[in-house]
N, C-alpha and C. Protein backbone atom coordinates (compact mmCIF):
# COMPACT_ATOMS: atom_id res chain seq x y z
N UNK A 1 -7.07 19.33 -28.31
CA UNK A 1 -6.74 19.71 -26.95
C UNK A 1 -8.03 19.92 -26.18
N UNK A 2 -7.97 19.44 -25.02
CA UNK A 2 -8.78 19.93 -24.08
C UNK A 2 -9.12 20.41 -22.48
N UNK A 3 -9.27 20.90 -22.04
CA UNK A 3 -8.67 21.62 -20.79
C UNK A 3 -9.15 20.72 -19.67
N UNK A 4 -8.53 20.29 -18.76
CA UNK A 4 -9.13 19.28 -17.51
C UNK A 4 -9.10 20.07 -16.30
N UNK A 5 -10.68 20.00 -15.94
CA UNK A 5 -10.92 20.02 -14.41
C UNK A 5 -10.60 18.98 -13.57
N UNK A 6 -10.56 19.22 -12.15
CA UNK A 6 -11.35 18.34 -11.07
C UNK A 6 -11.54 18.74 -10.38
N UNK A 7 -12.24 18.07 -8.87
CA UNK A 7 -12.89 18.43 -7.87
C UNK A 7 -12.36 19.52 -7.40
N UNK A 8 -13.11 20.26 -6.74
CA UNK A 8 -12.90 21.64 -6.70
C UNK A 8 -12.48 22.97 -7.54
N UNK A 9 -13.21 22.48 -9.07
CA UNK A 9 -13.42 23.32 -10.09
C UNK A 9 -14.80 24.64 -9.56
N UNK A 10 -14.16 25.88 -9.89
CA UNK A 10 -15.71 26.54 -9.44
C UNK A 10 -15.23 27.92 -10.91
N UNK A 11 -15.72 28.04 -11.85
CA UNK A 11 -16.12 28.74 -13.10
C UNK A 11 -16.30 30.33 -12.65
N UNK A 12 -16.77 30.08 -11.05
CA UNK A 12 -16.37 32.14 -10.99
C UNK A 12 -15.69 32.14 -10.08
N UNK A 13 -14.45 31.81 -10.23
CA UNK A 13 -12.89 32.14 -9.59
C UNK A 13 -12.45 32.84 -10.78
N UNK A 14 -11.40 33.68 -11.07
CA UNK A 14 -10.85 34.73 -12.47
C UNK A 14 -9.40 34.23 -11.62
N UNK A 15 -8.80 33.10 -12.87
CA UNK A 15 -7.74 32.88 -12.95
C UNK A 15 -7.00 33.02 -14.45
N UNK A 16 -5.42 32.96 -14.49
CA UNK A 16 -5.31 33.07 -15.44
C UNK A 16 -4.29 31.73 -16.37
N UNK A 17 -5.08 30.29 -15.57
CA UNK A 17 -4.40 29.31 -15.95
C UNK A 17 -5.80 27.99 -15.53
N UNK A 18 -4.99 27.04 -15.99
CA UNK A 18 -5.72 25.82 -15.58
C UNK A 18 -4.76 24.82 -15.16
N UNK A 19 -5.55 23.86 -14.69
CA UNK A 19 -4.88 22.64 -14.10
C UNK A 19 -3.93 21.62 -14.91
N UNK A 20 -4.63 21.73 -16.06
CA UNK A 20 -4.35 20.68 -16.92
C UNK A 20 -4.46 20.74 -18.38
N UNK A 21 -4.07 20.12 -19.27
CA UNK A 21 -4.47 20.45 -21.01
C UNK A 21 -4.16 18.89 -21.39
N UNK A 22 -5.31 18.24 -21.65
CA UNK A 22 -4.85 17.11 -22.59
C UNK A 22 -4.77 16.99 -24.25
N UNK A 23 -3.90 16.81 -24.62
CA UNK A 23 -3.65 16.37 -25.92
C UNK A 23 -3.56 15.49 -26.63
N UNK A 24 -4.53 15.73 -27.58
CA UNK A 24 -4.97 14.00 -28.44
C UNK A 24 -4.07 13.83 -29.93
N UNK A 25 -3.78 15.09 -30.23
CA UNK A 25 -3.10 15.28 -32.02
C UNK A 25 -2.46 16.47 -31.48
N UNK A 26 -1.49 16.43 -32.49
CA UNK A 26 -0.78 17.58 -33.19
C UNK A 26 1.07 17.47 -33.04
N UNK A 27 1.46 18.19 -33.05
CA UNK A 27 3.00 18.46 -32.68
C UNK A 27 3.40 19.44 -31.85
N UNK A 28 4.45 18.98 -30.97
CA UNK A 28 4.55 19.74 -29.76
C UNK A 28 5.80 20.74 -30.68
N UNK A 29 5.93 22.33 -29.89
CA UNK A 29 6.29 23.14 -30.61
C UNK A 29 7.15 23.41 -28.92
N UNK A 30 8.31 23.52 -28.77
CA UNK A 30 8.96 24.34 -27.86
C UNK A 30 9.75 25.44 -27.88
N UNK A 31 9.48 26.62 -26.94
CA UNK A 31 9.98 27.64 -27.43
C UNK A 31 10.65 28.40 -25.83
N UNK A 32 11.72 28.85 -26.74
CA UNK A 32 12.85 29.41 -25.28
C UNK A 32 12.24 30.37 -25.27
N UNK A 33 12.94 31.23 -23.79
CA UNK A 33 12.48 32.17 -23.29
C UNK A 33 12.25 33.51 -23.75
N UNK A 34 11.20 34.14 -23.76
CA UNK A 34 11.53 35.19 -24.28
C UNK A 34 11.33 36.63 -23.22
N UNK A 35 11.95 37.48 -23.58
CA UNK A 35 11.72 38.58 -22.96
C UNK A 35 11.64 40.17 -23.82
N UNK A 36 11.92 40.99 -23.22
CA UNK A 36 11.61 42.36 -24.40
C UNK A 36 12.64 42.53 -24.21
N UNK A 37 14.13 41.66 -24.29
CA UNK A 37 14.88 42.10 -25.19
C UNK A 37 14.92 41.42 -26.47
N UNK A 38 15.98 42.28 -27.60
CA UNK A 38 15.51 41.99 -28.76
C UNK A 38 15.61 39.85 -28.94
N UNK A 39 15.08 38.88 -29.77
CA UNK A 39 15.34 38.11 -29.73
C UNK A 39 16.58 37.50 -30.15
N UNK A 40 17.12 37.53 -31.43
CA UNK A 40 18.55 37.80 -31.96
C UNK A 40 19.21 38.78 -31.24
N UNK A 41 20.19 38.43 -30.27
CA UNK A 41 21.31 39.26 -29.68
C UNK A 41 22.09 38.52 -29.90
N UNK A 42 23.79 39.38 -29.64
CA UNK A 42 24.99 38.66 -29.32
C UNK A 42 25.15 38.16 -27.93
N UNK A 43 26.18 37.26 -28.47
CA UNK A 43 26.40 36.19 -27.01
C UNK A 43 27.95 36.12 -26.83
N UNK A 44 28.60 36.47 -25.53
CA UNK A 44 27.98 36.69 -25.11
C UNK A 44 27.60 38.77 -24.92
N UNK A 45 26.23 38.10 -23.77
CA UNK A 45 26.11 39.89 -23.93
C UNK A 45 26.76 41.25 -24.17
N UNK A 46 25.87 41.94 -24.64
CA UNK A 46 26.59 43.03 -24.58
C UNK A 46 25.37 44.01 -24.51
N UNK A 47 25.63 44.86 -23.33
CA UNK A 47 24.91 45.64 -22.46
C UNK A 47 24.31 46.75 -23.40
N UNK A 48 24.63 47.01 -24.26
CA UNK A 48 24.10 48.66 -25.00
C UNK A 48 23.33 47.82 -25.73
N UNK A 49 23.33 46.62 -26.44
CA UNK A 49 21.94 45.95 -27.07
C UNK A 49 20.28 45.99 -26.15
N UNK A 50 20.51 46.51 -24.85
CA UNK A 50 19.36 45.91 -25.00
C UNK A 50 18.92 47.72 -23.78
N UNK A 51 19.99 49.05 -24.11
CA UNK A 51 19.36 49.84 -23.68
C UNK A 51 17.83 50.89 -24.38
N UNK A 52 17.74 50.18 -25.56
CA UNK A 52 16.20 50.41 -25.80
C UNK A 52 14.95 49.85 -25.20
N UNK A 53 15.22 48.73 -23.91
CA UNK A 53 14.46 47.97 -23.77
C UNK A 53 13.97 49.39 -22.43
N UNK A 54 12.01 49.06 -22.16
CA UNK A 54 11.50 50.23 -21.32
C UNK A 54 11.79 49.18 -20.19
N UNK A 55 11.56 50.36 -18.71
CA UNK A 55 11.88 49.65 -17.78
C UNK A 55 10.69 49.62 -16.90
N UNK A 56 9.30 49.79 -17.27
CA UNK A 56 8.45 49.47 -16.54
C UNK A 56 7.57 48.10 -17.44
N UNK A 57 7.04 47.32 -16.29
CA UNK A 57 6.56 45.39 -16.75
C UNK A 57 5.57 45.53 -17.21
N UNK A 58 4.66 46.69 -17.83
CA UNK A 58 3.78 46.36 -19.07
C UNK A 58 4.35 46.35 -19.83
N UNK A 59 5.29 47.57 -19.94
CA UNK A 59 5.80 47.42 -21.42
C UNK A 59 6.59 46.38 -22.00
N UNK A 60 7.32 45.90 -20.69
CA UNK A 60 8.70 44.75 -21.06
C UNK A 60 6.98 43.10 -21.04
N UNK A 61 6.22 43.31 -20.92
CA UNK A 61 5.54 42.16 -21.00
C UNK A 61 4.88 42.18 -22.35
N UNK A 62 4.19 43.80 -22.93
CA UNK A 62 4.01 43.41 -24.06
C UNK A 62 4.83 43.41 -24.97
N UNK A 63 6.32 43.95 -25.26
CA UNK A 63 7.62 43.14 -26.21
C UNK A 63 7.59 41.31 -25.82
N UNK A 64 7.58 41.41 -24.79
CA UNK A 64 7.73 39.72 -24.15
C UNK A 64 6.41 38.87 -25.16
N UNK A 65 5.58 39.40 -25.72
CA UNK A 65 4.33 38.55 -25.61
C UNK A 65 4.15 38.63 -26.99
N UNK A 66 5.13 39.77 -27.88
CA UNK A 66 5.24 40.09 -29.05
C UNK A 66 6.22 38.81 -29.59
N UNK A 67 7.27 38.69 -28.72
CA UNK A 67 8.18 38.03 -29.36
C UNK A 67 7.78 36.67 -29.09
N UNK A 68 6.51 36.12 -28.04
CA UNK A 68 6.26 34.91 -28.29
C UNK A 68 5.31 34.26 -29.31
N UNK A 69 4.53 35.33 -29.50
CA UNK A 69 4.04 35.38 -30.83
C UNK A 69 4.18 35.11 -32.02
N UNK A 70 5.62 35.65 -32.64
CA UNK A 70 6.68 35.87 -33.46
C UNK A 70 6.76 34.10 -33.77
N UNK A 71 7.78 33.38 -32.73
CA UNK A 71 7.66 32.16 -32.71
C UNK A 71 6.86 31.29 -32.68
N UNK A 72 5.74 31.50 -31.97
CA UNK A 72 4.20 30.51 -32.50
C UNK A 72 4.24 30.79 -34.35
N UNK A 73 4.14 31.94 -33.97
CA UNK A 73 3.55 31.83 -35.59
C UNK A 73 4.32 31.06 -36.83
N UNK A 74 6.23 31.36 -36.59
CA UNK A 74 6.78 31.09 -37.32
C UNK A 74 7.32 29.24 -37.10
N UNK A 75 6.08 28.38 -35.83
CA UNK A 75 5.98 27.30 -35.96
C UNK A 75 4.42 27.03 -36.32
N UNK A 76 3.94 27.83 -36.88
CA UNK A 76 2.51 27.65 -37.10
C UNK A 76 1.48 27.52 -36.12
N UNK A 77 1.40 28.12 -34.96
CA UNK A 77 0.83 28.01 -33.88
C UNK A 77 0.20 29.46 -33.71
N UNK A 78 -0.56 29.73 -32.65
CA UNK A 78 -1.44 30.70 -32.61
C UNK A 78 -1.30 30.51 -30.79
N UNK A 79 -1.54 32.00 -30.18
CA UNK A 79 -1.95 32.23 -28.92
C UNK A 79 -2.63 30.67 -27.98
N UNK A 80 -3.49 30.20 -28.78
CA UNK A 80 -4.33 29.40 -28.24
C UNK A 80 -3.93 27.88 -28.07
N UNK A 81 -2.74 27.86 -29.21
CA UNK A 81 -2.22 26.56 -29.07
C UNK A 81 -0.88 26.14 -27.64
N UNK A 82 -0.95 27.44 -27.12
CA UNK A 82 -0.19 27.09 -26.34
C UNK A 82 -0.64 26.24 -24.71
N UNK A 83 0.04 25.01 -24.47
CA UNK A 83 -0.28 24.48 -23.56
C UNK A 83 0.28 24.96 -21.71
N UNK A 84 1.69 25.59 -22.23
CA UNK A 84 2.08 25.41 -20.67
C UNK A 84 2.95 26.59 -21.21
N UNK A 85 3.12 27.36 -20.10
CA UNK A 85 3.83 28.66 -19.80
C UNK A 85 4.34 28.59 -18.72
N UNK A 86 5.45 29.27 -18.63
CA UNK A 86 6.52 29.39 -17.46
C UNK A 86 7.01 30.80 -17.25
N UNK A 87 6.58 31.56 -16.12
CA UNK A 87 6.85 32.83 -16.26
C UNK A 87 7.78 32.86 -14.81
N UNK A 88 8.77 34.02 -15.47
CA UNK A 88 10.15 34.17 -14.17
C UNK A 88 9.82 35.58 -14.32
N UNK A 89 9.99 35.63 -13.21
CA UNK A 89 9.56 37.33 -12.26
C UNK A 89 10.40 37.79 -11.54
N UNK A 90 10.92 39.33 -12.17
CA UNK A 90 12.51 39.42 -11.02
C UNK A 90 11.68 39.76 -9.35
N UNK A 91 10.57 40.60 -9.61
CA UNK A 91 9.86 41.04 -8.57
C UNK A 91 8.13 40.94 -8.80
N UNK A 92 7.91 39.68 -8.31
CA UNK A 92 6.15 39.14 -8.55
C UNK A 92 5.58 40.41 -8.06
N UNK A 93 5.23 40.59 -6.87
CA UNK A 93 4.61 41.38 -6.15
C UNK A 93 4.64 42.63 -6.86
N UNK A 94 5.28 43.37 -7.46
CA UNK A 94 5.39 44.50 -8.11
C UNK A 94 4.60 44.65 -9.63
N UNK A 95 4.96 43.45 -10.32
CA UNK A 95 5.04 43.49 -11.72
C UNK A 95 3.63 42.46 -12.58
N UNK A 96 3.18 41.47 -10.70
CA UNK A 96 2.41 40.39 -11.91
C UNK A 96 0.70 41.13 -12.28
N UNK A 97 0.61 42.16 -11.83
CA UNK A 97 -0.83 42.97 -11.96
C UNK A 97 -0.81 43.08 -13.56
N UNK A 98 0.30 43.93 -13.96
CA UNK A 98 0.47 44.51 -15.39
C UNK A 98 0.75 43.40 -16.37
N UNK A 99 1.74 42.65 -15.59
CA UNK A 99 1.89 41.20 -16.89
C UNK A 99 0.37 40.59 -16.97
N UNK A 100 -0.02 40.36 -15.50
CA UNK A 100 -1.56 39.60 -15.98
C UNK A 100 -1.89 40.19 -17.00
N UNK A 101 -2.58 41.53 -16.84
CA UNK A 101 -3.15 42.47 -18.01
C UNK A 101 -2.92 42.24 -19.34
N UNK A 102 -1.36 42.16 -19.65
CA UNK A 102 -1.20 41.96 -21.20
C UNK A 102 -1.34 40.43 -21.17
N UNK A 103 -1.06 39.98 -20.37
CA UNK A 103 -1.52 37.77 -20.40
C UNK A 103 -2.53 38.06 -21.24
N UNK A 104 -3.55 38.40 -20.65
CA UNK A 104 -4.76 38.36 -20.60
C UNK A 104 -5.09 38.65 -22.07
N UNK A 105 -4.50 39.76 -22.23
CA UNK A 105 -5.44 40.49 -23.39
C UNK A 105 -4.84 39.45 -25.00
N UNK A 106 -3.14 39.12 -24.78
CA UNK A 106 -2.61 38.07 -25.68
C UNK A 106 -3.71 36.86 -25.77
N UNK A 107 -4.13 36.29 -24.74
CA UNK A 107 -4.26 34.86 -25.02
C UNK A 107 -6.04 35.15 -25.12
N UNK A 108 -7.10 36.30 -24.86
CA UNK A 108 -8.04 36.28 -24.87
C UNK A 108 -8.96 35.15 -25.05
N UNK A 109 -9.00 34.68 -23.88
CA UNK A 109 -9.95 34.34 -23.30
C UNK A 109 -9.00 32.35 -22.84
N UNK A 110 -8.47 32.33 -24.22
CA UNK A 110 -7.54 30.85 -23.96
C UNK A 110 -6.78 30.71 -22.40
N UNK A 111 -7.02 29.31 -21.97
CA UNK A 111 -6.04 29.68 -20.58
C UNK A 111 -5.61 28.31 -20.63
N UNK A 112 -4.01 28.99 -20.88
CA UNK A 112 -2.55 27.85 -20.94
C UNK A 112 -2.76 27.09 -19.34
N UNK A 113 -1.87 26.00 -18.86
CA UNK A 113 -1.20 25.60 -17.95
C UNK A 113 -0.30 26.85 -17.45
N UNK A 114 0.32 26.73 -16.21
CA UNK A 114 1.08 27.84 -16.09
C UNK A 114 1.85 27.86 -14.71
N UNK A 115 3.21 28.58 -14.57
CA UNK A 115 3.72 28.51 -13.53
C UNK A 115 4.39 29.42 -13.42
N UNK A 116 4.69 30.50 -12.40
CA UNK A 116 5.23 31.52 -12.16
C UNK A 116 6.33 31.74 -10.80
N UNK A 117 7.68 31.80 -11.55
CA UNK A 117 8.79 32.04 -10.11
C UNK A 117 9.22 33.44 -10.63
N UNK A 118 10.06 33.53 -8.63
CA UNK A 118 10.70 35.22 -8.79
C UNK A 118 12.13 34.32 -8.57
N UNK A 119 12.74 34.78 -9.47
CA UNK A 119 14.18 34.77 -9.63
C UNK A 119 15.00 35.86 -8.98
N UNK A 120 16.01 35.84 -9.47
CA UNK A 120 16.71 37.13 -9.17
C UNK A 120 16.70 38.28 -9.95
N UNK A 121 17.63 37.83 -10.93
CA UNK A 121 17.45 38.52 -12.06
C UNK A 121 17.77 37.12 -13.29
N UNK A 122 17.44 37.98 -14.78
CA UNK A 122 17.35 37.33 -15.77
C UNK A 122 18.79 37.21 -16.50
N UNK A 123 18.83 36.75 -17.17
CA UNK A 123 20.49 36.19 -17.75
C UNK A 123 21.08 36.90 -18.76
N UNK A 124 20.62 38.06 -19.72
CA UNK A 124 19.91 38.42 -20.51
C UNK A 124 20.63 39.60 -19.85
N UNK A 125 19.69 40.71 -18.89
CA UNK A 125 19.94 41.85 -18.82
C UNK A 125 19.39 41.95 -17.55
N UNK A 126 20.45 42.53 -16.50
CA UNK A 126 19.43 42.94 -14.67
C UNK A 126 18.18 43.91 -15.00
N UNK A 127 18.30 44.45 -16.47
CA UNK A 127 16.84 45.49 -16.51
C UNK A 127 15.72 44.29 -16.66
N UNK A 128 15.75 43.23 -17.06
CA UNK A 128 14.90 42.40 -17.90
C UNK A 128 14.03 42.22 -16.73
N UNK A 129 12.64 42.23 -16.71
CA UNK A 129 11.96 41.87 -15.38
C UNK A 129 11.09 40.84 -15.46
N UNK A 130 11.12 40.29 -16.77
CA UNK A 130 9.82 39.39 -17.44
C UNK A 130 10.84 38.41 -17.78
N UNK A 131 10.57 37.15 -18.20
CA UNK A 131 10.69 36.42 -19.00
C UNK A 131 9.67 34.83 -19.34
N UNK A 132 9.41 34.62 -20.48
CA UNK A 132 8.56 33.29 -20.65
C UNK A 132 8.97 32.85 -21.06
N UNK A 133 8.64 31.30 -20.78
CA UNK A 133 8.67 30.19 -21.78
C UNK A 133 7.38 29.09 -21.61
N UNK A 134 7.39 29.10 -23.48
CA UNK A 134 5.84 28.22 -23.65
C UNK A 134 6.18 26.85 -24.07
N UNK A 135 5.32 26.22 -24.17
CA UNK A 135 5.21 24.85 -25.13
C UNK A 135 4.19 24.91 -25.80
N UNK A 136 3.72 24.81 -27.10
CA UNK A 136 2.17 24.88 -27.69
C UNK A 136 2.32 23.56 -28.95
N UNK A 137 1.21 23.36 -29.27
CA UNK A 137 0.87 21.80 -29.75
C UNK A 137 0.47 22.86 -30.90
N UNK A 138 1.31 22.22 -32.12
CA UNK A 138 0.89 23.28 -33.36
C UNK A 138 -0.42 21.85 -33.82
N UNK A 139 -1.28 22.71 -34.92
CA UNK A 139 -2.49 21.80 -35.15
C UNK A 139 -1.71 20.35 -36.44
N UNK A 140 -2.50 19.23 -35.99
CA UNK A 140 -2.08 18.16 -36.91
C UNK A 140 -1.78 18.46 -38.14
């Protein structure tokens, strides 16, 4: 893998994505959404499953970042192999300071592709305020 610039690349902007990721080897790994509720739930919902979940977006980002983890790993992938992320935000403006923060500190220093919408709410649970989804290229 390797990360692509172009024109109008400048190295001291602090973002927390890139333009592009090309890929020469490996296997693409796709993984549904996750959020800090638990990953195994019943379907459909049921509301008292997921009143352990906290209701402020560090915390629901680092369960979120735990459980994407979980799945890299158990496709053999690591933080770094991930190419493209998709983050849904019930409320950006409120919440993306603290998600950056744990982004950040998960993928240290690696920077996925990436795209971020505010939805309404999540499908899952109206507490849910996070949710991702990655794609990562496990190694050949």
């Amino acid at each position: 893998m390797r990360t692509v610039h172009h024109d109008g690349f400048d190295p001291n902007i602090n973002s927390l994505f890139v333009p592009a990721i090309k890929v020469d080897a490996g296997k693409l790994v796709f993984v549904s959404g996750v959020t800090a509720a638990p990953v195994y739930h019943d379907h459909p919902h049921v509301p008292h499953e997921f009143d352990a979940i906290p209701s402020d977006a560090r915390a629901q980002a680092t369960l979120a970042f735990e459980h994407l983890a979980q799945a890299l790993a158990a496709s053999g992938c690591e933080p770094q192999h991930v190419v493209m992320m998709t983050r849904y935000f019930t409320d950006i403006a409120a919440d993306q300071d603290a998600v950056n923060a744990v982004q950040g500190a998960f993928f240290r220093g690696h920077l996925p592709t990436s795209t971020t919408v505010e939805v309404k709410r999540m499908a899952t649970d109206p507490r849910i305020k996070l949710e991702i989804q990655a794609i990562a290229v496990a190694p050949a």
